[in-house]
Protein backbone atom coordinates (compact mmCIF):
# COMPACT_ATOMS: atom_id res chain seq x y z
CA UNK A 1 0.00 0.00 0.00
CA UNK A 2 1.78 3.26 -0.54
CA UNK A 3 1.52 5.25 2.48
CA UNK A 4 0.71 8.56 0.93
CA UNK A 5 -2.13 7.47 -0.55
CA UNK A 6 -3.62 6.12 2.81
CA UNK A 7 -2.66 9.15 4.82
CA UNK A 8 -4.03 11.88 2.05
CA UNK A 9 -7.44 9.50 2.39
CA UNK A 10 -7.47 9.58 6.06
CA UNK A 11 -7.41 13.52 5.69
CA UNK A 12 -9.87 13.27 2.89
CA UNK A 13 -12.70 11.44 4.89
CA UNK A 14 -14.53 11.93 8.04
CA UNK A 15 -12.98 10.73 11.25
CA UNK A 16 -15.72 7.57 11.32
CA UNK A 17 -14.60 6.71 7.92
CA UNK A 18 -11.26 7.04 8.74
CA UNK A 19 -11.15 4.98 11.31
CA UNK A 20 -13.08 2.23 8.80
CA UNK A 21 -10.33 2.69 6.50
CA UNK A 22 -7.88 2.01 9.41
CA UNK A 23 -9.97 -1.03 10.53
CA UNK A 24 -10.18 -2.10 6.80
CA UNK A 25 -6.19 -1.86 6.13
CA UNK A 26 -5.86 -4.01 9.44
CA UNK A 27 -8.39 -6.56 8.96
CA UNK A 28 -6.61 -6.72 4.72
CA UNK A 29 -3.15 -7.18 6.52
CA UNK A 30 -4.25 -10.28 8.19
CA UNK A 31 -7.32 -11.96 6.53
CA UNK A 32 -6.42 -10.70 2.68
CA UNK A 33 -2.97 -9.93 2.01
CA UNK A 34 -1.54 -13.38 2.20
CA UNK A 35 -2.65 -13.75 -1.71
CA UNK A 36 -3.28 -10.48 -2.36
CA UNK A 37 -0.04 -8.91 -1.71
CA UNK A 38 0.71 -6.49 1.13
CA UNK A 39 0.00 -3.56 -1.22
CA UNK A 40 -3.21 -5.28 -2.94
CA UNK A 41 -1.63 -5.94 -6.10
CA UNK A 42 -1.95 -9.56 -6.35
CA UNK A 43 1.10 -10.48 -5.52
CA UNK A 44 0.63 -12.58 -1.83
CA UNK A 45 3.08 -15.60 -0.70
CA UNK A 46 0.20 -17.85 -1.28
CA UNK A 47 -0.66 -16.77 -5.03
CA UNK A 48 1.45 -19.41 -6.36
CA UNK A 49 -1.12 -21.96 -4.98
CA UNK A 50 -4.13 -20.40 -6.14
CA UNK A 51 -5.64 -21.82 -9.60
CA UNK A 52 -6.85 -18.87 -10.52
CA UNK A 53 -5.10 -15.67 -11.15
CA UNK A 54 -5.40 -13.28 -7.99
CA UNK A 55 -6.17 -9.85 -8.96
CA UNK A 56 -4.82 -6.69 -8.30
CA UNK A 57 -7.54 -5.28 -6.01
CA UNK A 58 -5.83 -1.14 -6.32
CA UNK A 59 -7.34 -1.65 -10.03
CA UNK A 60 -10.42 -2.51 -9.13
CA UNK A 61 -12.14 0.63 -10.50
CA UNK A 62 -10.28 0.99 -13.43
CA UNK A 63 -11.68 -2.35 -14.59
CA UNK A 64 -15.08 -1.08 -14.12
CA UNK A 65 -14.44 1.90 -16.16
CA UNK A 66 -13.32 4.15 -13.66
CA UNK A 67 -16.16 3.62 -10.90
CA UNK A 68 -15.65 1.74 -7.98
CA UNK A 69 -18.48 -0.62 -7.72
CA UNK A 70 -18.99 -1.34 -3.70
CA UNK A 71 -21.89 -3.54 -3.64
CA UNK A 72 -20.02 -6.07 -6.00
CA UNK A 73 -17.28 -5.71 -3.85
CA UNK A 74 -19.15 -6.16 -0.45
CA UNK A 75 -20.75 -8.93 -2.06
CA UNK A 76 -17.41 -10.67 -3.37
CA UNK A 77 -16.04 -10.04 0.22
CA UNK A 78 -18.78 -11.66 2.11
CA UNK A 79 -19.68 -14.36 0.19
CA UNK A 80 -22.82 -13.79 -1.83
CA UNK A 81 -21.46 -13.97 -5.24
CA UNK A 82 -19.41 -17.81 -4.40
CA UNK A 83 -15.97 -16.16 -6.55
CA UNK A 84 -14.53 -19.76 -6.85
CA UNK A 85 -11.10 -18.09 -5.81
CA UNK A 86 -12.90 -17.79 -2.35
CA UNK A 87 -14.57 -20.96 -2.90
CA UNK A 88 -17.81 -19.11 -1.12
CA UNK A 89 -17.95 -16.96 2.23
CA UNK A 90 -14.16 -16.90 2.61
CA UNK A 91 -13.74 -20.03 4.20
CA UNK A 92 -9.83 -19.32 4.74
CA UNK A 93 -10.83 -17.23 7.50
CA UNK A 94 -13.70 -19.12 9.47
CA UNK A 95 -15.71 -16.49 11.17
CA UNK A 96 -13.16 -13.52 10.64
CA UNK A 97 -15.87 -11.64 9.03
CA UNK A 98 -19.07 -13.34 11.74
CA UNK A 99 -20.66 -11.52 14.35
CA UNK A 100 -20.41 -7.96 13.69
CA UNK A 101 -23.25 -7.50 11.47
CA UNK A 102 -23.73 -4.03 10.43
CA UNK A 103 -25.83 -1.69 7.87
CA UNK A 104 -24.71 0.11 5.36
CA UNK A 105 -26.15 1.84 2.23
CA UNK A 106 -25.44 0.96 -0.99
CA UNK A 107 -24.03 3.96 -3.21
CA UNK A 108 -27.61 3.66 -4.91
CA UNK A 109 -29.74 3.42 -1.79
CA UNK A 110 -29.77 -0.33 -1.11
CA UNK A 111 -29.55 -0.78 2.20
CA UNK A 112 -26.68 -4.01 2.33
CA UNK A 113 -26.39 -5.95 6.15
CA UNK A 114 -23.12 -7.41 6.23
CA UNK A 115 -19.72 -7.71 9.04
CA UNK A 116 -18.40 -4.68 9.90
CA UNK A 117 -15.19 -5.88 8.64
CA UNK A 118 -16.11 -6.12 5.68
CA UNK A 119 -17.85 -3.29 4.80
CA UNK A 120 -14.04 -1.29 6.07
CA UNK A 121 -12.35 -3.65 4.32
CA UNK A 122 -14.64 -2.26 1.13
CA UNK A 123 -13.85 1.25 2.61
CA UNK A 124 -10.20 0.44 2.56
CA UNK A 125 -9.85 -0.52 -0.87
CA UNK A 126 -11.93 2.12 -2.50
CA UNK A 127 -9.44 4.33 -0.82
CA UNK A 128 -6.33 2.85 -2.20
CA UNK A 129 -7.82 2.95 -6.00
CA UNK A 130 -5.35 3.92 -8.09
CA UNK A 131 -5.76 5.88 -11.73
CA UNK A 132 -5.28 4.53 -15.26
């Protein structure tokens, strides 16, 4: 992750989202960035033992035509779309994301229930999008 980026974000947002962002780049650290790469760029100790390429997540909007798209996201994250590289509700991690349900709104009004951990981990990587 390249610091600058995380500390002009930190400035840019509220002090709740902030502190999401904070929570987010911890709970990436330990639940995320074994395959995908300290910075998010796909490049993890365990992405040699994936069968499927492991993305770079700091691109994530710039595959979507520059527009970060956080329900997909949330939904990838908790589960709900079964990504075969996460084989369903991220089953490396257990219950990491369990028992911290929380509401959010959707950028178009959805309201989403999902972990809290998830929804900074979402937070956290919409802040570390990087351009074209």
């Amino acid at each position: 992750m390249r610091p600058l980026v995380l500390i002009l974000c930190l400035f840019a947002y509220p002090a709740q989202a902030a502190t999401d962002i904070t929570l987010g780049a911890e709970v990436f650290a330990g639940a995320c960035a074994a395959c995908h790469g300290e910075k998010a760029t796909g490049d993890g100790p365990m992405r040699d033992l994936i069968t499927i390429p492991v993305p770079d997540l700091t691109r994530i909007a710039a595959r979507n035509g520059g527009e970060f798209p956080w329900l997909k996201v949330v939904h990838i994250i908790d589960g709900r779309t079964g990504l075969r590289g996460h084989g369903g509700p991220m089953p490396l991690f257990g219950t990491v994301f369990a028992g911290d349900a929380s509401v959010a709104d959707a950028r178009d009004g959805t309201p989403v229930i999902t972990s809290e951990r998830v929804l900074a981990v979402v937070d956290y990587l919409a802040a570390i999008q990087v351009e074209e």
